[in-house]
PDB file of N, CA and C in Angstrom:
ATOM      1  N   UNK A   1       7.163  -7.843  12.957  1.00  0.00           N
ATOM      2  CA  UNK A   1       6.795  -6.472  12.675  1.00  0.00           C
ATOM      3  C   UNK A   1       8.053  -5.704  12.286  1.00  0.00           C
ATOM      4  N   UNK A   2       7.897  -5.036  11.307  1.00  0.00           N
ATOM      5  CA  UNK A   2       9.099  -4.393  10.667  1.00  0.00           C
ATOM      6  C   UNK A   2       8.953  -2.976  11.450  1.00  0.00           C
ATOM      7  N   UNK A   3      10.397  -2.395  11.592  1.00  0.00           N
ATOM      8  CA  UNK A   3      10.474  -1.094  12.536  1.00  0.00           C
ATOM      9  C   UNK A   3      10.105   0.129  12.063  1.00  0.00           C
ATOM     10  N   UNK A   4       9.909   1.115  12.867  1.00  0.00           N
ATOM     11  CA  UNK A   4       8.931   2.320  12.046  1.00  0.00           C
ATOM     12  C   UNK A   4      10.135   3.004  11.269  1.00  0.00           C
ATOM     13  N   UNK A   5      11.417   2.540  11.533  1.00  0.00           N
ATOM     14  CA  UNK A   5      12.142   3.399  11.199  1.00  0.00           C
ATOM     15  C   UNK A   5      13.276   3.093   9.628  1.00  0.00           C
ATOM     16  N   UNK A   6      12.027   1.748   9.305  1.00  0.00           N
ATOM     17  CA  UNK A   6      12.888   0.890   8.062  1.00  0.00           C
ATOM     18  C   UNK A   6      12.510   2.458   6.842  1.00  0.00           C
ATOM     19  N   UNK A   7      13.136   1.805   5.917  1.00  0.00           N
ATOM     20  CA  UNK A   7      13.112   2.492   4.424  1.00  0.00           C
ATOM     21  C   UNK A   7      11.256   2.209   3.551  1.00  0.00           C
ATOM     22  N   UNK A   8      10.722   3.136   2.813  1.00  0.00           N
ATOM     23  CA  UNK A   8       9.841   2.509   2.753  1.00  0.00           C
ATOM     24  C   UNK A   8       9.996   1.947   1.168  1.00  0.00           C
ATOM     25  N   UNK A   9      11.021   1.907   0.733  1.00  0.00           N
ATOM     26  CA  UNK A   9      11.729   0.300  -0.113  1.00  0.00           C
ATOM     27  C   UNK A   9      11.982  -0.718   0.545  1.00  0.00           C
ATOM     28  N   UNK A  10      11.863  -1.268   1.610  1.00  0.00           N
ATOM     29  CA  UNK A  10      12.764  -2.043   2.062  1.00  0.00           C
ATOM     30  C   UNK A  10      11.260  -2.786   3.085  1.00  0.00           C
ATOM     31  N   UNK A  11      10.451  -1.891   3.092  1.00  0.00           N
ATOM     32  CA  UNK A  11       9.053  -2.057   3.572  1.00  0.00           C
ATOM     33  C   UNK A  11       8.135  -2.458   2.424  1.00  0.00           C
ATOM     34  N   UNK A  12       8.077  -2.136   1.793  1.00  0.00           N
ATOM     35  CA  UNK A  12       7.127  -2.577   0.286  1.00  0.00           C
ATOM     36  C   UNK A  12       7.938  -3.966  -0.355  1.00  0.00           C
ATOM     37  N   UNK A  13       9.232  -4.060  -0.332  1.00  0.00           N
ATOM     38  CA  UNK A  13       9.729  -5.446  -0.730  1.00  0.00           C
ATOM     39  C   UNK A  13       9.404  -6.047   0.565  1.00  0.00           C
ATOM     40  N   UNK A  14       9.518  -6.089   1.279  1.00  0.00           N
ATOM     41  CA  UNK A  14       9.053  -7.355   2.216  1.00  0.00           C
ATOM     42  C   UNK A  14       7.719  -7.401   2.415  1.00  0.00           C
ATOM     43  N   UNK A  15       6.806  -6.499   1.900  1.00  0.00           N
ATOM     44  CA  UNK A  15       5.141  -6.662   2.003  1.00  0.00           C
ATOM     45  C   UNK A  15       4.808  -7.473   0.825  1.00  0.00           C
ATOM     46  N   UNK A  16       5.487  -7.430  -0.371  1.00  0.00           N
ATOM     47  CA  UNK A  16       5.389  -8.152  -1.496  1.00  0.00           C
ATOM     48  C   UNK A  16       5.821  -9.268  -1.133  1.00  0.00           C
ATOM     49  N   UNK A  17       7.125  -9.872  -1.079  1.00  0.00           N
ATOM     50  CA  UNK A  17       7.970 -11.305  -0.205  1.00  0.00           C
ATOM     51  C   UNK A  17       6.770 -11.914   0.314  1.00  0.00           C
ATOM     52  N   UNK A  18       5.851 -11.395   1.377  1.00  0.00           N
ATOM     53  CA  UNK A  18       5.151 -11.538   2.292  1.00  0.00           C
ATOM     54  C   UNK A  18       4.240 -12.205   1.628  1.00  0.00           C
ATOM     55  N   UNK A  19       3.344 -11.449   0.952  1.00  0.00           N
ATOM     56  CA  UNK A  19       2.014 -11.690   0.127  1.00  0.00           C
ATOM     57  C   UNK A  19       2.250 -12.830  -0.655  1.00  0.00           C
ATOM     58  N   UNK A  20       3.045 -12.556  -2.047  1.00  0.00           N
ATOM     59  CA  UNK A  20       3.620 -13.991  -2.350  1.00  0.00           C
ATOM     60  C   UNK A  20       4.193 -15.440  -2.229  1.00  0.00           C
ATOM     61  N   UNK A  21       4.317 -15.340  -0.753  1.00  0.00           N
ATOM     62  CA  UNK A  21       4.702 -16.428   0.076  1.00  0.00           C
ATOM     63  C   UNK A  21       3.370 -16.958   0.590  1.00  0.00           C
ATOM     64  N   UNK A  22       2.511 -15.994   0.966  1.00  0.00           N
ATOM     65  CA  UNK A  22       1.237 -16.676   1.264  1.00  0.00           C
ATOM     66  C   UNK A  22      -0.248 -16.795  -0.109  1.00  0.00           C
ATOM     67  N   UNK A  23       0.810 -16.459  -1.035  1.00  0.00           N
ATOM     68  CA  UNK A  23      -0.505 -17.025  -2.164  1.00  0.00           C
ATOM     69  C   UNK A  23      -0.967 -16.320  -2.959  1.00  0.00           C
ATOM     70  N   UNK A  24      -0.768 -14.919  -2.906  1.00  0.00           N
ATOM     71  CA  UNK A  24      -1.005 -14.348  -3.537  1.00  0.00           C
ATOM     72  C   UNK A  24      -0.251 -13.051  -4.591  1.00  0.00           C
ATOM     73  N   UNK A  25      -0.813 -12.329  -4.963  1.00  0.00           N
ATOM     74  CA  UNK A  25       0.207 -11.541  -5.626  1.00  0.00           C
ATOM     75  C   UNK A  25       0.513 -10.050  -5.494  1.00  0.00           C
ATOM     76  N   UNK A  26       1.303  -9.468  -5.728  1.00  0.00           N
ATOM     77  CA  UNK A  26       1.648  -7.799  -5.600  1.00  0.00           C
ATOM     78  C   UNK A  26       2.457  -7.425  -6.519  1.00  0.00           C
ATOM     79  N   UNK A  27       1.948  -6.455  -6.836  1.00  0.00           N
ATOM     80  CA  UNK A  27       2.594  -5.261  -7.940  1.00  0.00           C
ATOM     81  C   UNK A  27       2.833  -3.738  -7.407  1.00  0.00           C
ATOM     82  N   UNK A  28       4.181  -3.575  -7.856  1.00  0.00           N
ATOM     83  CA  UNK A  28       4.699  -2.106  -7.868  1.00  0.00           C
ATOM     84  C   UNK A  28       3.820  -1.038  -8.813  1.00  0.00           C
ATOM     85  N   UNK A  29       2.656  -0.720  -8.564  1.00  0.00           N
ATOM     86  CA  UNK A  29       2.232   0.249  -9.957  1.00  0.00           C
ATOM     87  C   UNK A  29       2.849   1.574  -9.788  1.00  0.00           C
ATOM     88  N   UNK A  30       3.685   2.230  -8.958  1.00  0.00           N
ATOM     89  CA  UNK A  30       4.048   3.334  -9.013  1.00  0.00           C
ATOM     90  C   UNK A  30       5.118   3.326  -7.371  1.00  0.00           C
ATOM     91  N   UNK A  31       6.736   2.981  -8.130  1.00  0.00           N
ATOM     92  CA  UNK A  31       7.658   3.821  -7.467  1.00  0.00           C
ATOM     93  C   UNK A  31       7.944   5.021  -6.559  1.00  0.00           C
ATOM     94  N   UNK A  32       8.247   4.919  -5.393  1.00  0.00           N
ATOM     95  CA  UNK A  32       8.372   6.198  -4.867  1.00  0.00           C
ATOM     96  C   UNK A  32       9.534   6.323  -4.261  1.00  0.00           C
ATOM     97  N   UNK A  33       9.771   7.205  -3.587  1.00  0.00           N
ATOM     98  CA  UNK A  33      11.587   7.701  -3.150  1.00  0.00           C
ATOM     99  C   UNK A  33      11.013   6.276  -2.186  1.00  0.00           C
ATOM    100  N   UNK A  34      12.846   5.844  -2.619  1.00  0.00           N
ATOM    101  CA  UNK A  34      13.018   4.878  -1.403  1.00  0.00           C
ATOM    102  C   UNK A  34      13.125   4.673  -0.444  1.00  0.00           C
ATOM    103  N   UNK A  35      13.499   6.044   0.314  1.00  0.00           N
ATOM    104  CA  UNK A  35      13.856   5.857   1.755  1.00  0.00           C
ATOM    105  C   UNK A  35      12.652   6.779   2.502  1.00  0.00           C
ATOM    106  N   UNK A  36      12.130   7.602   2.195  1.00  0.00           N
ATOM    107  CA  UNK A  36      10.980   8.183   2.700  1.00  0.00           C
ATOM    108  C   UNK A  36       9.838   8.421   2.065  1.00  0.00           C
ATOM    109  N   UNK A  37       9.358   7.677   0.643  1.00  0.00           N
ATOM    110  CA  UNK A  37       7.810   7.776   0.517  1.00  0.00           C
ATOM    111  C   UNK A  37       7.137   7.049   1.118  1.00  0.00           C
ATOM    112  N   UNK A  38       5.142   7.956   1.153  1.00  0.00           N
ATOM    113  CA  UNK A  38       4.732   7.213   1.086  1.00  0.00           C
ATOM    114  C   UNK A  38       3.998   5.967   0.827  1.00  0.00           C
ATOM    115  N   UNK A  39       3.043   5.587   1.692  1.00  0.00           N
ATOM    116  CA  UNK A  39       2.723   4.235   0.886  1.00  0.00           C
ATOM    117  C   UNK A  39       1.380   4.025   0.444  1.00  0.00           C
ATOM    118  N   UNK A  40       0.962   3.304  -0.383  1.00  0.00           N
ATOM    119  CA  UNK A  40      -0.667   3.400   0.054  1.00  0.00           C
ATOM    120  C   UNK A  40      -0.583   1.906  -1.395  1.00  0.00           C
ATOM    121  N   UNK A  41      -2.368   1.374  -0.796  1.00  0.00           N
ATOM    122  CA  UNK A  41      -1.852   0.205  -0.623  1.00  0.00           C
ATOM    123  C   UNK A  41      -3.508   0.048  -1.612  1.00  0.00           C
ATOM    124  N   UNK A  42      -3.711  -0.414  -3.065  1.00  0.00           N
ATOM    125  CA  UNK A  42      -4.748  -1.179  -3.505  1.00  0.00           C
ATOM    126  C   UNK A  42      -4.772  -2.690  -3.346  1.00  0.00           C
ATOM    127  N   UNK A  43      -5.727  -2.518  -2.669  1.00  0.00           N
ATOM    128  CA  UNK A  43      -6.149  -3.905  -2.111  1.00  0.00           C
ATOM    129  C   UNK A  43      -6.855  -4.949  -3.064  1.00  0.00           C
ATOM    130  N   UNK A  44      -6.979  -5.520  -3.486  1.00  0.00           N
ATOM    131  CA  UNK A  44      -7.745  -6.692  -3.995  1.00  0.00           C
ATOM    132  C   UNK A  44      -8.352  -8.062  -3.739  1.00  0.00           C
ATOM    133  N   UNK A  45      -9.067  -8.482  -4.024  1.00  0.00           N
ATOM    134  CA  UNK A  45      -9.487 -10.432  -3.648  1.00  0.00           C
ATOM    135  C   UNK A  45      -9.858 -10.948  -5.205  1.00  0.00           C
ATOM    136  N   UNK A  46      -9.074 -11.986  -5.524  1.00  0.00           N
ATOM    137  CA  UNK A  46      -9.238 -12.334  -7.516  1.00  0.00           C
ATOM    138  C   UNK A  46      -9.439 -11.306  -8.030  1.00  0.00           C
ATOM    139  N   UNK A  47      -8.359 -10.492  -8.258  1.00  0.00           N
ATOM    140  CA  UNK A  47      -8.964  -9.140  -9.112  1.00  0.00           C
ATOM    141  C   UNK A  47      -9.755  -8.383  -9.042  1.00  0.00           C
ATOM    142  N   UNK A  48     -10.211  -8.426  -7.768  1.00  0.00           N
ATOM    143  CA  UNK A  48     -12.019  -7.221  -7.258  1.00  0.00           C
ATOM    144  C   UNK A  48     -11.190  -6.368  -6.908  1.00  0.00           C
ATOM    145  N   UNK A  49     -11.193  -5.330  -7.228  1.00  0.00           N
ATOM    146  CA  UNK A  49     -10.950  -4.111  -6.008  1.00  0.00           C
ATOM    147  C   UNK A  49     -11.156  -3.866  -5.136  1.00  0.00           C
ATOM    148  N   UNK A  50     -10.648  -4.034  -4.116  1.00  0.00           N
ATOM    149  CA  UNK A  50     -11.130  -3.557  -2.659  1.00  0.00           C
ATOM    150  C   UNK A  50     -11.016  -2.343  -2.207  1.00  0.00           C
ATOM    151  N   UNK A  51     -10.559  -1.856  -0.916  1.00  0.00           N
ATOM    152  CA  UNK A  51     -10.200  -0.752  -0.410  1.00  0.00           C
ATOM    153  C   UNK A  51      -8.885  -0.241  -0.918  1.00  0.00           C
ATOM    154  N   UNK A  52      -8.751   0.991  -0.540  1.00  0.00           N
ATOM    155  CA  UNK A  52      -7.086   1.725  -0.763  1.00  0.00           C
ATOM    156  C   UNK A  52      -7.138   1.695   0.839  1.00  0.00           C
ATOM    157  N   UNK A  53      -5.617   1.993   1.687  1.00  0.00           N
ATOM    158  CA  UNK A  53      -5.200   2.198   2.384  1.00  0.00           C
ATOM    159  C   UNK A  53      -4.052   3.171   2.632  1.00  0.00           C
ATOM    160  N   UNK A  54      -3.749   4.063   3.272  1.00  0.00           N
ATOM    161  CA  UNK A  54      -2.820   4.786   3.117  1.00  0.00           C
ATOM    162  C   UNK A  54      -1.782   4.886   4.323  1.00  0.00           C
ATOM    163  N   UNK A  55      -0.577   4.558   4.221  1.00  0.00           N
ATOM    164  CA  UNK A  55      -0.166   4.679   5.317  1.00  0.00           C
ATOM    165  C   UNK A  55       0.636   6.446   5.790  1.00  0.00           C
ATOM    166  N   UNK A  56      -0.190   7.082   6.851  1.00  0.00           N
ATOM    167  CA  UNK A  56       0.342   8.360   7.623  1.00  0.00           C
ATOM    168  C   UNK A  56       0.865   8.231   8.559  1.00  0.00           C
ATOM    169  N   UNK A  57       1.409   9.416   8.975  1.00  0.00           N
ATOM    170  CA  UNK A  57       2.192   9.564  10.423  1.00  0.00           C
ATOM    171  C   UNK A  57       1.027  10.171  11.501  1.00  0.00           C
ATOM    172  N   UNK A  58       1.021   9.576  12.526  1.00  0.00           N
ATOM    173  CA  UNK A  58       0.131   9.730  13.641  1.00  0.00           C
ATOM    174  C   UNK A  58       0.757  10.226  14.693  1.00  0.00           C
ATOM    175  N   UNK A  59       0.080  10.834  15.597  1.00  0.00           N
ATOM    176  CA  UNK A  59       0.500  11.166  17.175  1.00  0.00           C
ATOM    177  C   UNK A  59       1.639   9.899  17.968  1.00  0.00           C
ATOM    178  N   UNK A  60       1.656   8.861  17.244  1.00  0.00           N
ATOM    179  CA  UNK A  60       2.845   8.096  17.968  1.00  0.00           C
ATOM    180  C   UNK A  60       3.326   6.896  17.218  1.00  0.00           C
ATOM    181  N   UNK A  61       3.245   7.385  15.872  1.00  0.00           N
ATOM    182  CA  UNK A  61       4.092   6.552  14.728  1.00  0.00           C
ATOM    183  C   UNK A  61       2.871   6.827  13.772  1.00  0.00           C
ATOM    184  N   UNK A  62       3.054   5.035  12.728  1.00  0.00           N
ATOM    185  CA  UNK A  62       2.439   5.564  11.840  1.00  0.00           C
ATOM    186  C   UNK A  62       0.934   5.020  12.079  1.00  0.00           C
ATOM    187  N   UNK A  63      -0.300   4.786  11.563  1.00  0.00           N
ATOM    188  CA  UNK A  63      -1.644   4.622  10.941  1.00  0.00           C
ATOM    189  C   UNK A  63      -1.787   4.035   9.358  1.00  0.00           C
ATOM    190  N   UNK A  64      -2.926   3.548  10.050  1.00  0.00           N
ATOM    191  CA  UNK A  64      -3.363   3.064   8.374  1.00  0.00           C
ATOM    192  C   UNK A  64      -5.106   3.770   8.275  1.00  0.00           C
ATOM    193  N   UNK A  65      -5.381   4.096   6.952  1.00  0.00           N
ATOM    194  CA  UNK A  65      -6.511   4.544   6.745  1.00  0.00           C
ATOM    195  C   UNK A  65      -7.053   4.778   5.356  1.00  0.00           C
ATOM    196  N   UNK A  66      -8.490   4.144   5.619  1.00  0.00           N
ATOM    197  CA  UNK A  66      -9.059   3.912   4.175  1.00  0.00           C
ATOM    198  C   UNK A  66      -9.328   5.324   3.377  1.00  0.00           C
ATOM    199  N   UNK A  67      -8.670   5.688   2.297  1.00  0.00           N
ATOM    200  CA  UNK A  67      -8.294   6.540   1.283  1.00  0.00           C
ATOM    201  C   UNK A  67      -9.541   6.264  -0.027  1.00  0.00           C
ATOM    202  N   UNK A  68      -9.619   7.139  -0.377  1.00  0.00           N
ATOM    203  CA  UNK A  68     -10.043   7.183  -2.323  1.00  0.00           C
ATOM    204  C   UNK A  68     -11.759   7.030  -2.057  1.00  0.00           C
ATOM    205  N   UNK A  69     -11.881   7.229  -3.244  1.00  0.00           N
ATOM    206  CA  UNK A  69     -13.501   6.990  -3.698  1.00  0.00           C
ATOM    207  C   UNK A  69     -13.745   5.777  -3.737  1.00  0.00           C
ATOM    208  N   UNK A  70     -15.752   5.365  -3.200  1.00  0.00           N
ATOM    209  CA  UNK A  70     -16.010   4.539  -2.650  1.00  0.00           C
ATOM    210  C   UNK A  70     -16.441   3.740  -3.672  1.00  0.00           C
ATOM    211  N   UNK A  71     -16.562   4.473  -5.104  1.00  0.00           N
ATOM    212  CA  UNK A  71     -16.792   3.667  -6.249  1.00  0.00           C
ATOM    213  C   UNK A  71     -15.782   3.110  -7.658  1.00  0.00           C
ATOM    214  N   UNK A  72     -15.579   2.009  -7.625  1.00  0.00           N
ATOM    215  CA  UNK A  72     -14.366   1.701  -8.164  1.00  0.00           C
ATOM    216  C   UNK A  72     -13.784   2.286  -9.969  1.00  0.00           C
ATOM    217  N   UNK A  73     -14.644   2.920 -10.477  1.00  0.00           N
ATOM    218  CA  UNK A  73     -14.881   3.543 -11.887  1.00  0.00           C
ATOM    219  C   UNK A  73     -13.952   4.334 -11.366  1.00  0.00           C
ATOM    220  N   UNK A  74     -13.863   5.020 -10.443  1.00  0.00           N
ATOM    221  CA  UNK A  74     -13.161   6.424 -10.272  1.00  0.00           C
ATOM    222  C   UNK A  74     -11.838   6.201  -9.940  1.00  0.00           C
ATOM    223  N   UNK A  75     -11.528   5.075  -8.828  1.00  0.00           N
ATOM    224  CA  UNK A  75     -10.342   4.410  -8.551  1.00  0.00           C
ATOM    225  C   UNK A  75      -8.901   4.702  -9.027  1.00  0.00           C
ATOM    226  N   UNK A  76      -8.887   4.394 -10.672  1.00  0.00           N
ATOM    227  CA  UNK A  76      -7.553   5.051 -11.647  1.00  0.00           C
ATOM    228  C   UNK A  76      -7.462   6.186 -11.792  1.00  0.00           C
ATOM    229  N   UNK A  77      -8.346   7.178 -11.448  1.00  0.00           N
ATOM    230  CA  UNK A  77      -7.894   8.515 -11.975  1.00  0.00           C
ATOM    231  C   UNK A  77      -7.742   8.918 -10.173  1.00  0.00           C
ATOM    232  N   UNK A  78      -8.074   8.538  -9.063  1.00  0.00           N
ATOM    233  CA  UNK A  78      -7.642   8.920  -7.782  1.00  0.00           C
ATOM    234  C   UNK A  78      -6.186   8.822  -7.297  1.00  0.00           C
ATOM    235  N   UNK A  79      -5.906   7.503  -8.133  1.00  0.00           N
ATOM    236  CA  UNK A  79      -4.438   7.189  -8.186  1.00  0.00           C
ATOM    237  C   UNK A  79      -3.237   7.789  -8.903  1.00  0.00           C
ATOM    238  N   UNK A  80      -3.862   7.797  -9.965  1.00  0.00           N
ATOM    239  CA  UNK A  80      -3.339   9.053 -11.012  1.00  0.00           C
ATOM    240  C   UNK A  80      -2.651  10.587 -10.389  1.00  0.00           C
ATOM    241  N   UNK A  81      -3.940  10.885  -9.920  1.00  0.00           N
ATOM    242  CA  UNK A  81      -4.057  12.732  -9.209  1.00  0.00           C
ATOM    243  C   UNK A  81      -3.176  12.420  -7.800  1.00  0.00           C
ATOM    244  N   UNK A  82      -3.369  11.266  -6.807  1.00  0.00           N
ATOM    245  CA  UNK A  82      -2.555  11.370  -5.580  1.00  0.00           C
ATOM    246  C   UNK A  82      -0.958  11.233  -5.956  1.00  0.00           C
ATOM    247  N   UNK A  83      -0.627  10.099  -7.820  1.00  0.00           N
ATOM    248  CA  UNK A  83       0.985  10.621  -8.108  1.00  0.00           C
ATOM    249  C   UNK A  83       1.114  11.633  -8.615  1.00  0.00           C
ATOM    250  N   UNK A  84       0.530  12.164  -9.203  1.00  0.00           N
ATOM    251  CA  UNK A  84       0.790  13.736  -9.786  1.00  0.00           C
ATOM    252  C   UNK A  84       0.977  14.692  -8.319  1.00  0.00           C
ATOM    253  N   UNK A  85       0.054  14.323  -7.582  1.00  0.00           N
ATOM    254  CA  UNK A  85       0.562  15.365  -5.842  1.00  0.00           C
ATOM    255  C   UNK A  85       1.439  15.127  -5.320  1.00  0.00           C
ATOM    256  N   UNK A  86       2.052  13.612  -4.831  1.00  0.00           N
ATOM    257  CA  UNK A  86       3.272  13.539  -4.529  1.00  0.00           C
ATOM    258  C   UNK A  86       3.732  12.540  -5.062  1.00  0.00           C
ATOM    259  N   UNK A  87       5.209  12.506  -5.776  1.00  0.00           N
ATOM    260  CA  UNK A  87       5.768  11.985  -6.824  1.00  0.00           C
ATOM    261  C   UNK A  87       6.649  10.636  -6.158  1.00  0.00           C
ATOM    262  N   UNK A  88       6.785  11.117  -4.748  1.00  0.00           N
ATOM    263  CA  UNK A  88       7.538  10.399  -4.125  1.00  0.00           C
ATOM    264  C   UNK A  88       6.576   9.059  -3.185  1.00  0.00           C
ATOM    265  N   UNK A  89       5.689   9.068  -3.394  1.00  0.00           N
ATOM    266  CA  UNK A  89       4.414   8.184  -3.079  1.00  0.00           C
ATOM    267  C   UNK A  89       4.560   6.801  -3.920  1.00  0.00           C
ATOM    268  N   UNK A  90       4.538   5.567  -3.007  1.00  0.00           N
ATOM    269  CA  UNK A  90       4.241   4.249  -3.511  1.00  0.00           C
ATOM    270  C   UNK A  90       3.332   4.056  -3.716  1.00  0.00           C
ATOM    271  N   UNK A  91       2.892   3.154  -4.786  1.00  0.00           N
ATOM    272  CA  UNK A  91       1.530   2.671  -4.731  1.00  0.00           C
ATOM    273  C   UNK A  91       1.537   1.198  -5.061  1.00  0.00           C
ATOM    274  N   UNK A  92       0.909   0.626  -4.844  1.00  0.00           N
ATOM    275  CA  UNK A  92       1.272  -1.115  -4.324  1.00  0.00           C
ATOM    276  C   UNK A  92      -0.041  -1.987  -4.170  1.00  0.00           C
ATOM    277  N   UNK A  93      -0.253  -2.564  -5.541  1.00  0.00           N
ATOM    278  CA  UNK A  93      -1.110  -3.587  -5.496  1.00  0.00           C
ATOM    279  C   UNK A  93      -1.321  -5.003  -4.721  1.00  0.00           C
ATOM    280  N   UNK A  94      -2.109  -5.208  -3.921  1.00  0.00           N
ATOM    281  CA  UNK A  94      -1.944  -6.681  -3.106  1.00  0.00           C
ATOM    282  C   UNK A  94      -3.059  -7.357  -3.411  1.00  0.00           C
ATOM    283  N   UNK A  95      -3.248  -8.393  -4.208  1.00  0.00           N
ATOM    284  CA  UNK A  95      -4.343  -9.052  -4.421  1.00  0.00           C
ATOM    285  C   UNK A  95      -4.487 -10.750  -3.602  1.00  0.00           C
ATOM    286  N   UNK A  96      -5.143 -10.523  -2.432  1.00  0.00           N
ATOM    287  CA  UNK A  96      -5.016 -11.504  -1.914  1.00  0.00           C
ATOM    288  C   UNK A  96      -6.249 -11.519  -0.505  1.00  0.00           C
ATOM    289  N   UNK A  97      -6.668 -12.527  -0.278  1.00  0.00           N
ATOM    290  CA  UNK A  97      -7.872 -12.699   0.345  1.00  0.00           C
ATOM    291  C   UNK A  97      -7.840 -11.782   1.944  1.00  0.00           C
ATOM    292  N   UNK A  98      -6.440 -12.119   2.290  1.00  0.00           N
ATOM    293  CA  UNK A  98      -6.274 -11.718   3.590  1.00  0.00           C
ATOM    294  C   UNK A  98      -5.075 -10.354   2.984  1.00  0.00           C
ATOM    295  N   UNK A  99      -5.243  -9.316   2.207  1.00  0.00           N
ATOM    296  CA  UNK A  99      -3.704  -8.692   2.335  1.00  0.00           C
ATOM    297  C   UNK A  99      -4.085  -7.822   3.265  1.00  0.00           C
ATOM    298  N   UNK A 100      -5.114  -7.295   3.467  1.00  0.00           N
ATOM    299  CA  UNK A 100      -5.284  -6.175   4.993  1.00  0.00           C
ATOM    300  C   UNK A 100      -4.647  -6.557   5.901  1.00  0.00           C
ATOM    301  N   UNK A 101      -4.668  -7.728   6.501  1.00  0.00           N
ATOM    302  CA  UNK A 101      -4.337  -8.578   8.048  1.00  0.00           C
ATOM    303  C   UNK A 101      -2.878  -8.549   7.978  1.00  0.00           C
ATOM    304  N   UNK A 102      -2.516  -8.850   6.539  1.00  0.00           N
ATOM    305  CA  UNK A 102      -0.737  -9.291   5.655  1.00  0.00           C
ATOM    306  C   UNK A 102      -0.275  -8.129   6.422  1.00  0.00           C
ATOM    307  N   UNK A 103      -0.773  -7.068   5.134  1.00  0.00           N
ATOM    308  CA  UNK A 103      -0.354  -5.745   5.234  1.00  0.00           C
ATOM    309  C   UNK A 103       0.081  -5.007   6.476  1.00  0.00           C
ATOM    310  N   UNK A 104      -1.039  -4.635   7.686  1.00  0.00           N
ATOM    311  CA  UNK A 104      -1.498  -4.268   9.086  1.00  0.00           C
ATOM    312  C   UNK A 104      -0.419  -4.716   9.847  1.00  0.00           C
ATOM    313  N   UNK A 105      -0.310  -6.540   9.548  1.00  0.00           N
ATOM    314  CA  UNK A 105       1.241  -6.788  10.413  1.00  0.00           C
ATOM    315  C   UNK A 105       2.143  -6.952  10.232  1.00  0.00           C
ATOM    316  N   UNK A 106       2.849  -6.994   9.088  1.00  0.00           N
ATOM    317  CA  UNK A 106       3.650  -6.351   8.792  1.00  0.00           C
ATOM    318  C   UNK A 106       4.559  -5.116   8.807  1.00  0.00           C
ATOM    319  N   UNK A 107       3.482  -4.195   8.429  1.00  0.00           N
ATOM    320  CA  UNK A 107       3.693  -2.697   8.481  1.00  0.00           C
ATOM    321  C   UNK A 107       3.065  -1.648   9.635  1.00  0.00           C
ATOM    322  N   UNK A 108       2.904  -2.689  10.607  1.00  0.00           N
ATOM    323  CA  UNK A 108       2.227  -1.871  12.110  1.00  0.00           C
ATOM    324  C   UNK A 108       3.389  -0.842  12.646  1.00  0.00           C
TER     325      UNK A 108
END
């Protein structure tokens, strides 16, 4: 488990490392400040879209929580409008059967 207090560059390269080591793949679709954006996470299985995830700050670190519209047509322009709100926001493709479980422990 990586510490709450890593970079969240330094957290998104080792969630990628991660994913790709176990099979599957990840993409950077949108850069954010390196040392304090945040993150949020399109999920995939063979190219399906799955859930978004977003990672916030909670009452005693951080959370994860399912983000965006529930229908995938809308998906690119949710992503779009959340970088236009904050510029400093990652966004991070994981296409892989298990990347929730990846993701979750990793970035707990």
């Amino acid at each position: 488990m990586m510490d709450a207090r890593a970079t969240a560059g330094l957290l998104v390269s080792a969630l990628i490392r991660r994913i790709e080591a176990e099979g599957g793949s990840a993409m950077i679709l949108a850069k954010g400040d390196a040392t304090a954006g945040a993150i949020l996470l399109a999920l995939a299985e063979r190219g399906v879209d799955g859930p978004l995830l977003e990672r916030s700050l909670a009452g005693n670190g951080y959370a994860w929580r399912e983000t965006g519209p529930s229908d995938p047509s809308e998906r690119s322009a949710y992503l779009a409008g959340r970088r236009r709100s904050d510029p400093d926001l990652w966004i991070v493709e994981l296409d892989h059967a298990y990347a929730r479980r990846i993701a979750l422990d990793l970035l707990a």
